[in-house]
PDB file of N, CA and C in Angstrom:
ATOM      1  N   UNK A   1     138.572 116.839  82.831  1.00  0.00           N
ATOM      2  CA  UNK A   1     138.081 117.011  84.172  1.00  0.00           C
ATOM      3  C   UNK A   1     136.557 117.098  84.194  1.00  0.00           C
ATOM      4  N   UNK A   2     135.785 117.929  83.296  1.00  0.00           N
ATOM      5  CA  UNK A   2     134.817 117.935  83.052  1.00  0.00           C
ATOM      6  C   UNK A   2     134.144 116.602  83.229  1.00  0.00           C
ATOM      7  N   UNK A   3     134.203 115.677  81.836  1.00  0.00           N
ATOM      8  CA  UNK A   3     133.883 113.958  81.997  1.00  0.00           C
ATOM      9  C   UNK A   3     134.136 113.677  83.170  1.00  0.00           C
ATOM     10  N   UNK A   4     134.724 113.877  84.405  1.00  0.00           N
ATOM     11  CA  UNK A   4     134.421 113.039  85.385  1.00  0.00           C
ATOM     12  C   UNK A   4     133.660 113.459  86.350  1.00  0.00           C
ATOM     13  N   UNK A   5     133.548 115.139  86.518  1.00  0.00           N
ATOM     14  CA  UNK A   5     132.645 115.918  87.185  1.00  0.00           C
ATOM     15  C   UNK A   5     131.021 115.385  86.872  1.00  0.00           C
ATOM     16  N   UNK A   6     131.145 114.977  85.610  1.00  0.00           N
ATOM     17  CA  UNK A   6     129.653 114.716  84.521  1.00  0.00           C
ATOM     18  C   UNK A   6     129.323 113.652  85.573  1.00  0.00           C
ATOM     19  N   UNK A   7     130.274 111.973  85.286  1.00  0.00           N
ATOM     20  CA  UNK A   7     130.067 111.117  85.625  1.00  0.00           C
ATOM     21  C   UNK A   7     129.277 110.966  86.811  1.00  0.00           C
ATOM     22  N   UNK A   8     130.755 111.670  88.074  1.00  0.00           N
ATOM     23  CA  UNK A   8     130.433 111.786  89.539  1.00  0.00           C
ATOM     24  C   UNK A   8     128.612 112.092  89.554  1.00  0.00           C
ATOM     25  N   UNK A   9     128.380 113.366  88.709  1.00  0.00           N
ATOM     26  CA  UNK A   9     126.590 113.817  88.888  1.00  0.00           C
ATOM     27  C   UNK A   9     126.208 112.408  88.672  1.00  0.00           C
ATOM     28  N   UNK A  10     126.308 111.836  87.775  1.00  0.00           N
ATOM     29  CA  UNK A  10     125.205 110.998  87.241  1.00  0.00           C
ATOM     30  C   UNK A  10     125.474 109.449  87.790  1.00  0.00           C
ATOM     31  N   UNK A  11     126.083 109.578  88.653  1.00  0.00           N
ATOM     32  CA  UNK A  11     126.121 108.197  89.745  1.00  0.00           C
ATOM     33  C   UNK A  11     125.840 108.768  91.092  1.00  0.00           C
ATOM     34  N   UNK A  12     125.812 109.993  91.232  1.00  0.00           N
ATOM     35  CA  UNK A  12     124.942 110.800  92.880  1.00  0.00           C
ATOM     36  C   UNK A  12     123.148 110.601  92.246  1.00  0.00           C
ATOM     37  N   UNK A  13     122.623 110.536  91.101  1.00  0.00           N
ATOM     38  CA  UNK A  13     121.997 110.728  90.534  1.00  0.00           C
ATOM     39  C   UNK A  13     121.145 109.543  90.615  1.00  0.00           C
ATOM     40  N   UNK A  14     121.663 108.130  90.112  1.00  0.00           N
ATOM     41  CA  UNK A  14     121.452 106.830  89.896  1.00  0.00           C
ATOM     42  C   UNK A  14     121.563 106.444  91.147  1.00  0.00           C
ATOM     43  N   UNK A  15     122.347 106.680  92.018  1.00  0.00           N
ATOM     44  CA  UNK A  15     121.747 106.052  93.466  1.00  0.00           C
ATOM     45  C   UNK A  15     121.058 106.788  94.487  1.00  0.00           C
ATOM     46  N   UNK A  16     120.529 108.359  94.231  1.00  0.00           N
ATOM     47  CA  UNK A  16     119.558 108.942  95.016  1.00  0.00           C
ATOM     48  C   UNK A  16     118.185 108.591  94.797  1.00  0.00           C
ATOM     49  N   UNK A  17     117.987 108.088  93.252  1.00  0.00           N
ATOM     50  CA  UNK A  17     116.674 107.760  92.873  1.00  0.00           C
ATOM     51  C   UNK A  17     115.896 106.997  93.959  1.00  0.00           C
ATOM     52  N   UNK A  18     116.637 105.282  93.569  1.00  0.00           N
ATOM     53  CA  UNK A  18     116.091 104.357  94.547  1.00  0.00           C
ATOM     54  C   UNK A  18     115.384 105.043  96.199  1.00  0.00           C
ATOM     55  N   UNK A  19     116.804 105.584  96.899  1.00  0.00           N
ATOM     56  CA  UNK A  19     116.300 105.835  97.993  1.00  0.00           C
ATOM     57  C   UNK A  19     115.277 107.112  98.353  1.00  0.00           C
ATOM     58  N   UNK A  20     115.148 107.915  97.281  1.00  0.00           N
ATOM     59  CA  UNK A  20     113.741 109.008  97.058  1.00  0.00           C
ATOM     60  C   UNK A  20     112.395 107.824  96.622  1.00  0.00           C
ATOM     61  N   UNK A  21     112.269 106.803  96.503  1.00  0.00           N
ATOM     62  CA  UNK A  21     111.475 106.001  96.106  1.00  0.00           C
ATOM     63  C   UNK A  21     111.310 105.440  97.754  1.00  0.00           C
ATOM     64  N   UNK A  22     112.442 105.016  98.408  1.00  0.00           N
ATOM     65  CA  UNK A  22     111.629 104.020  98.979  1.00  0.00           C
ATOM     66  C   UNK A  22     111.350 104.979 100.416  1.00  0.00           C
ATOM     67  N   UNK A  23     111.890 106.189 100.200  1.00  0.00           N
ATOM     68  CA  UNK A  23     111.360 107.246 101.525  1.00  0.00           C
ATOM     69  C   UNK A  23     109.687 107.543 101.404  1.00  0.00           C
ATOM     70  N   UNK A  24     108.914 107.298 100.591  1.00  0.00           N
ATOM     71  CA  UNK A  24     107.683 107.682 100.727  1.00  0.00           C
ATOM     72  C   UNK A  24     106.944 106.747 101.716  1.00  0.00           C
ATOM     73  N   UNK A  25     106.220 106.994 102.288  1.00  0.00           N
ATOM     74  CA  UNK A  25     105.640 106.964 103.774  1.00  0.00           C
ATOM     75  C   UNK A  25     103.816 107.170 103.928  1.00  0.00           C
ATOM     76  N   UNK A  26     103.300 106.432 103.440  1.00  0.00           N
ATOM     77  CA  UNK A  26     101.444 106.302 103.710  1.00  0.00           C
ATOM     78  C   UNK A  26     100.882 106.264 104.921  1.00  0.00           C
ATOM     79  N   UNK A  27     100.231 107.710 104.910  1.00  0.00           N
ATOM     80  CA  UNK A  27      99.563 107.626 106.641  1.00  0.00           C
ATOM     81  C   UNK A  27      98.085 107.963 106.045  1.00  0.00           C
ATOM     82  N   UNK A  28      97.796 106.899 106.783  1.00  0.00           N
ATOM     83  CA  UNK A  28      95.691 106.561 106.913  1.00  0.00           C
ATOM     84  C   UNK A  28      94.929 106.861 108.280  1.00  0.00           C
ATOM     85  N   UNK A  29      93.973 107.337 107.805  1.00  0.00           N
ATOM     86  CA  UNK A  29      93.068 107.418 109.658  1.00  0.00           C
ATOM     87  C   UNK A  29      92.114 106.735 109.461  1.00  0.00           C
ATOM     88  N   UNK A  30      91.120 106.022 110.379  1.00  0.00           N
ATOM     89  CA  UNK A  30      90.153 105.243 110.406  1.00  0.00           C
ATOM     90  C   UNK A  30      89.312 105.730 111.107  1.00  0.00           C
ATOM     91  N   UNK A  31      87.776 106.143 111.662  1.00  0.00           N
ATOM     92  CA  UNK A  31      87.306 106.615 112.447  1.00  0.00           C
ATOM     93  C   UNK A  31      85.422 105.397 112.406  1.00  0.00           C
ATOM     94  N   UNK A  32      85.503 105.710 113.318  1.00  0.00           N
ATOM     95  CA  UNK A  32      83.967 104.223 113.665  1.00  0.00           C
ATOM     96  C   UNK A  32      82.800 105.785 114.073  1.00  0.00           C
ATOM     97  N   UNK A  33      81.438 105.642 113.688  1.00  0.00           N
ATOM     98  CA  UNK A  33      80.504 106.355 114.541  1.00  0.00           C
ATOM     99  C   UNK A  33      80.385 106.688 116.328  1.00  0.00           C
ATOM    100  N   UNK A  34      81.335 105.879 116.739  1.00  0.00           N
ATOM    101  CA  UNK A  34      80.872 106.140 118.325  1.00  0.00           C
ATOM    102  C   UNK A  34      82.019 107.222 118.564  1.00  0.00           C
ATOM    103  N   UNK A  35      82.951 107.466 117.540  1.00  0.00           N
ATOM    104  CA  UNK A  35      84.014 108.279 118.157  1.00  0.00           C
ATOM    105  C   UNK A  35      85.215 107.867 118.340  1.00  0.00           C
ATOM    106  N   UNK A  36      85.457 106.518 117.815  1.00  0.00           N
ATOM    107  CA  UNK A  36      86.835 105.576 118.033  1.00  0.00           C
ATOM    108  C   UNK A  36      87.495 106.139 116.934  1.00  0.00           C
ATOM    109  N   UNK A  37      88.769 105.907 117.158  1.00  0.00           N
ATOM    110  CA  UNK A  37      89.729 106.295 115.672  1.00  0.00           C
ATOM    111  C   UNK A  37      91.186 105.232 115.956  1.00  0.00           C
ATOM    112  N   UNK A  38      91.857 105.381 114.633  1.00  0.00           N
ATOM    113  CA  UNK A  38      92.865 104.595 114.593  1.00  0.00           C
ATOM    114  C   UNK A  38      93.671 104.979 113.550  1.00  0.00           C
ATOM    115  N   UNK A  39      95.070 105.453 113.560  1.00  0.00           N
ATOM    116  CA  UNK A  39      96.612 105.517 112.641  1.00  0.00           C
ATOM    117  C   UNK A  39      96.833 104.533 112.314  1.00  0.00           C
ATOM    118  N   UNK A  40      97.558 104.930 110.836  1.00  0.00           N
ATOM    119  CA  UNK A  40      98.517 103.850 110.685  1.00  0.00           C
ATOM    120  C   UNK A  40      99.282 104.351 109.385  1.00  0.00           C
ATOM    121  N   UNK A  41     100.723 103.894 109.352  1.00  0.00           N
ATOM    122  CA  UNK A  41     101.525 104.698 108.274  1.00  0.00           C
ATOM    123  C   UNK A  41     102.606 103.524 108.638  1.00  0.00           C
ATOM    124  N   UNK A  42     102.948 103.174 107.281  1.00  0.00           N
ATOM    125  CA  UNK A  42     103.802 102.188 106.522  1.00  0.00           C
ATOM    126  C   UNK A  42     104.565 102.958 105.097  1.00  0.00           C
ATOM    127  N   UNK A  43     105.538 102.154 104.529  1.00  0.00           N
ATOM    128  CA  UNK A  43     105.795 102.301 102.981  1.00  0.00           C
ATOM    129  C   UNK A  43     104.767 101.648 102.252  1.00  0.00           C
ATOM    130  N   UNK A  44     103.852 100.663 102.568  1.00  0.00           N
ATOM    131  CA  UNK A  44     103.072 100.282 101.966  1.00  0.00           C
ATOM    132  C   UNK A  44     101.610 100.372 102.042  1.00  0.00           C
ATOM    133  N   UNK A  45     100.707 100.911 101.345  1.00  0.00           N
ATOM    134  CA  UNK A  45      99.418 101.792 101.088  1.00  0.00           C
ATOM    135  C   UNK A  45      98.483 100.749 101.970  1.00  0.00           C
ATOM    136  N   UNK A  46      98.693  99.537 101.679  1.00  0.00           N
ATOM    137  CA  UNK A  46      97.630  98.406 102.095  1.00  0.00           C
ATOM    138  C   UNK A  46      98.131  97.898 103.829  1.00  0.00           C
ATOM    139  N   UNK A  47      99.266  98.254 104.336  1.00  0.00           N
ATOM    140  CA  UNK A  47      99.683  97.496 105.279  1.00  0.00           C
ATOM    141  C   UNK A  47      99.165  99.125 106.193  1.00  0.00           C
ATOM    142  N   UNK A  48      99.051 100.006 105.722  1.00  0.00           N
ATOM    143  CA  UNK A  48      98.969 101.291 106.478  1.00  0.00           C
ATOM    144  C   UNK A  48      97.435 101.012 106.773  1.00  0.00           C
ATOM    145  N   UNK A  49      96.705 101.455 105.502  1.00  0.00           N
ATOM    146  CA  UNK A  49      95.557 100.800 105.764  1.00  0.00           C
ATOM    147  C   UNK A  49      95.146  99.899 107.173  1.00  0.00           C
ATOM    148  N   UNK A  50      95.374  98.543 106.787  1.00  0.00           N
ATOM    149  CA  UNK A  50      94.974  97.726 107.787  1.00  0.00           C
ATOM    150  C   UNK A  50      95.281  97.875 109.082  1.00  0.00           C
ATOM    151  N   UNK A  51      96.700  98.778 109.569  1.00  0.00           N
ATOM    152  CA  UNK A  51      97.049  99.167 110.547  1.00  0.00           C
ATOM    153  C   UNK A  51      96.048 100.336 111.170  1.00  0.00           C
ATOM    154  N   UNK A  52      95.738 101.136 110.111  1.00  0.00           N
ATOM    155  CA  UNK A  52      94.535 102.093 111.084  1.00  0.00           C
ATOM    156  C   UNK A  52      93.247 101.186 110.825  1.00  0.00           C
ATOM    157  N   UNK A  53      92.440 100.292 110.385  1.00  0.00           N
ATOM    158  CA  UNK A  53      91.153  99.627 110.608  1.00  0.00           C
ATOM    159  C   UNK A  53      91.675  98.804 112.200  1.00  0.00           C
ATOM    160  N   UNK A  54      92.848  98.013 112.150  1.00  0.00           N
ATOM    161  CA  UNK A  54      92.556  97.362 113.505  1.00  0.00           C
ATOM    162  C   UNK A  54      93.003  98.429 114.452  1.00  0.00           C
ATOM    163  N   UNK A  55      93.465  99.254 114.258  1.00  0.00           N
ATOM    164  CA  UNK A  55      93.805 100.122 115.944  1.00  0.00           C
ATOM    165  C   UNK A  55      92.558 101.232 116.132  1.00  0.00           C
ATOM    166  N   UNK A  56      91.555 101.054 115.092  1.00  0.00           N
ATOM    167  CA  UNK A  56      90.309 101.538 115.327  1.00  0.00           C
ATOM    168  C   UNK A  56      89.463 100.701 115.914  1.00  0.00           C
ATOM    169  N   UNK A  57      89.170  99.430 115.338  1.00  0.00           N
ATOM    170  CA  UNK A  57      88.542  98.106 115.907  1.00  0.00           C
ATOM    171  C   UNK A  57      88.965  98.084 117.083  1.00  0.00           C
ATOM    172  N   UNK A  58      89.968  98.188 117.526  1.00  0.00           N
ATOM    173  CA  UNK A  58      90.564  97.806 119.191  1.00  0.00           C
ATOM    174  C   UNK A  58      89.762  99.198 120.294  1.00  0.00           C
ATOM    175  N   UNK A  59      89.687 100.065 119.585  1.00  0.00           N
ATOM    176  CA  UNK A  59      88.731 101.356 120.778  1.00  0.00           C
ATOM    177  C   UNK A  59      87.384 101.332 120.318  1.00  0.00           C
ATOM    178  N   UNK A  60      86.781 100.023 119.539  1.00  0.00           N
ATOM    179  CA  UNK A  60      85.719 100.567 118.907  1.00  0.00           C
ATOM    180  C   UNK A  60      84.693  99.286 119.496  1.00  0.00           C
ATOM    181  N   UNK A  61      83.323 100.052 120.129  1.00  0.00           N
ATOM    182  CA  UNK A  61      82.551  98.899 120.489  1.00  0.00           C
ATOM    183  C   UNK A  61      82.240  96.988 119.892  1.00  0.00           C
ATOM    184  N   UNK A  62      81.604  96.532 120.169  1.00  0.00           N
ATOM    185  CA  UNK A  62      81.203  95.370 119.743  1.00  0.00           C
ATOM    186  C   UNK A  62      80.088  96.087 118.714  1.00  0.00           C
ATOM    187  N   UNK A  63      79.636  95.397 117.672  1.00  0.00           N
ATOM    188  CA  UNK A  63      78.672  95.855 116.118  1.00  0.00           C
ATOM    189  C   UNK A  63      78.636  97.149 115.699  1.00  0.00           C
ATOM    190  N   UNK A  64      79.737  97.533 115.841  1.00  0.00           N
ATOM    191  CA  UNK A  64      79.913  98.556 115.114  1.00  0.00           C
ATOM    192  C   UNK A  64      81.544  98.842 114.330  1.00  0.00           C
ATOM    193  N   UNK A  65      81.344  99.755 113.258  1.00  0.00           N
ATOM    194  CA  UNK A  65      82.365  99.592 111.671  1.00  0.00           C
ATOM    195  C   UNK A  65      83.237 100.777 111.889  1.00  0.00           C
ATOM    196  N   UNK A  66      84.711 100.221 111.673  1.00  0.00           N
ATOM    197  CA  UNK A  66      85.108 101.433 111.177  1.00  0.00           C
ATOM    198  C   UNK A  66      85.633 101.454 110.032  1.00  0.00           C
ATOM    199  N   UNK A  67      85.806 102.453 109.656  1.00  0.00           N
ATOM    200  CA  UNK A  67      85.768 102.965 108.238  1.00  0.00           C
ATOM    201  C   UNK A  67      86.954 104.108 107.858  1.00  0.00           C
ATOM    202  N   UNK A  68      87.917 103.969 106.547  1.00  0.00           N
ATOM    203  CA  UNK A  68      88.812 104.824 106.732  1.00  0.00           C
ATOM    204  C   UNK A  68      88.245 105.976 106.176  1.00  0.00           C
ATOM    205  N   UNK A  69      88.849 107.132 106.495  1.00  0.00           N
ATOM    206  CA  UNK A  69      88.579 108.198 105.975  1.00  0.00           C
ATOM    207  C   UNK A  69      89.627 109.248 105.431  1.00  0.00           C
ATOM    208  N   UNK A  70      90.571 108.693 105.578  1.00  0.00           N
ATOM    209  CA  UNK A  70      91.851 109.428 104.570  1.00  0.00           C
ATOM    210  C   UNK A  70      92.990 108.443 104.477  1.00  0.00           C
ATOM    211  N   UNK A  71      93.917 108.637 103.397  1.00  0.00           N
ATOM    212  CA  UNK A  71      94.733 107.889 102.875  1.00  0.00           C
ATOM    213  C   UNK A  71      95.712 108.857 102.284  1.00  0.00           C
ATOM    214  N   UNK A  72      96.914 109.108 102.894  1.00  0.00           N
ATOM    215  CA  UNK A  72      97.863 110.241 102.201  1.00  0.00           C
ATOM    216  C   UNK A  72      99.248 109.440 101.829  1.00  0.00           C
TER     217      UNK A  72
END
């Protein structure tokens, strides 16, 4: 009985991994000098990213940058 109690763990085990992997979640802020800001949070570090530079660009004047300032 034991051996299958073992097993059962170690196949709750082998398929919780994956989905503890793909639950992680990247949230970035972007902020420009005039006071504009912009979110953005994806599974992926670079798509989060770019999501807070353009939703900063979109409240953010003509010649002027925004710039991220955190990445979690």
């Amino acid at each position: 009985m034991m051996k299958y109690a073992l097993a059962a763990a170690l196949a709750v085990a082998t398929l919780a991994a994956p989905m503890a992997a793909q639950a992680r979640t990247f949230y970035c802020t972007a902020r420009s000098p005039t006071g504009s800001y912009g979110y953005g949070y994806s599974p992926l570090l670079g798509t989060a990213r770019a999501i807070a530079l353009r939703e900063c660009a979109v409240r953010t004047p003509r010649n002027r940058v925004c710039v991220l300032t955190s990445c979690r």
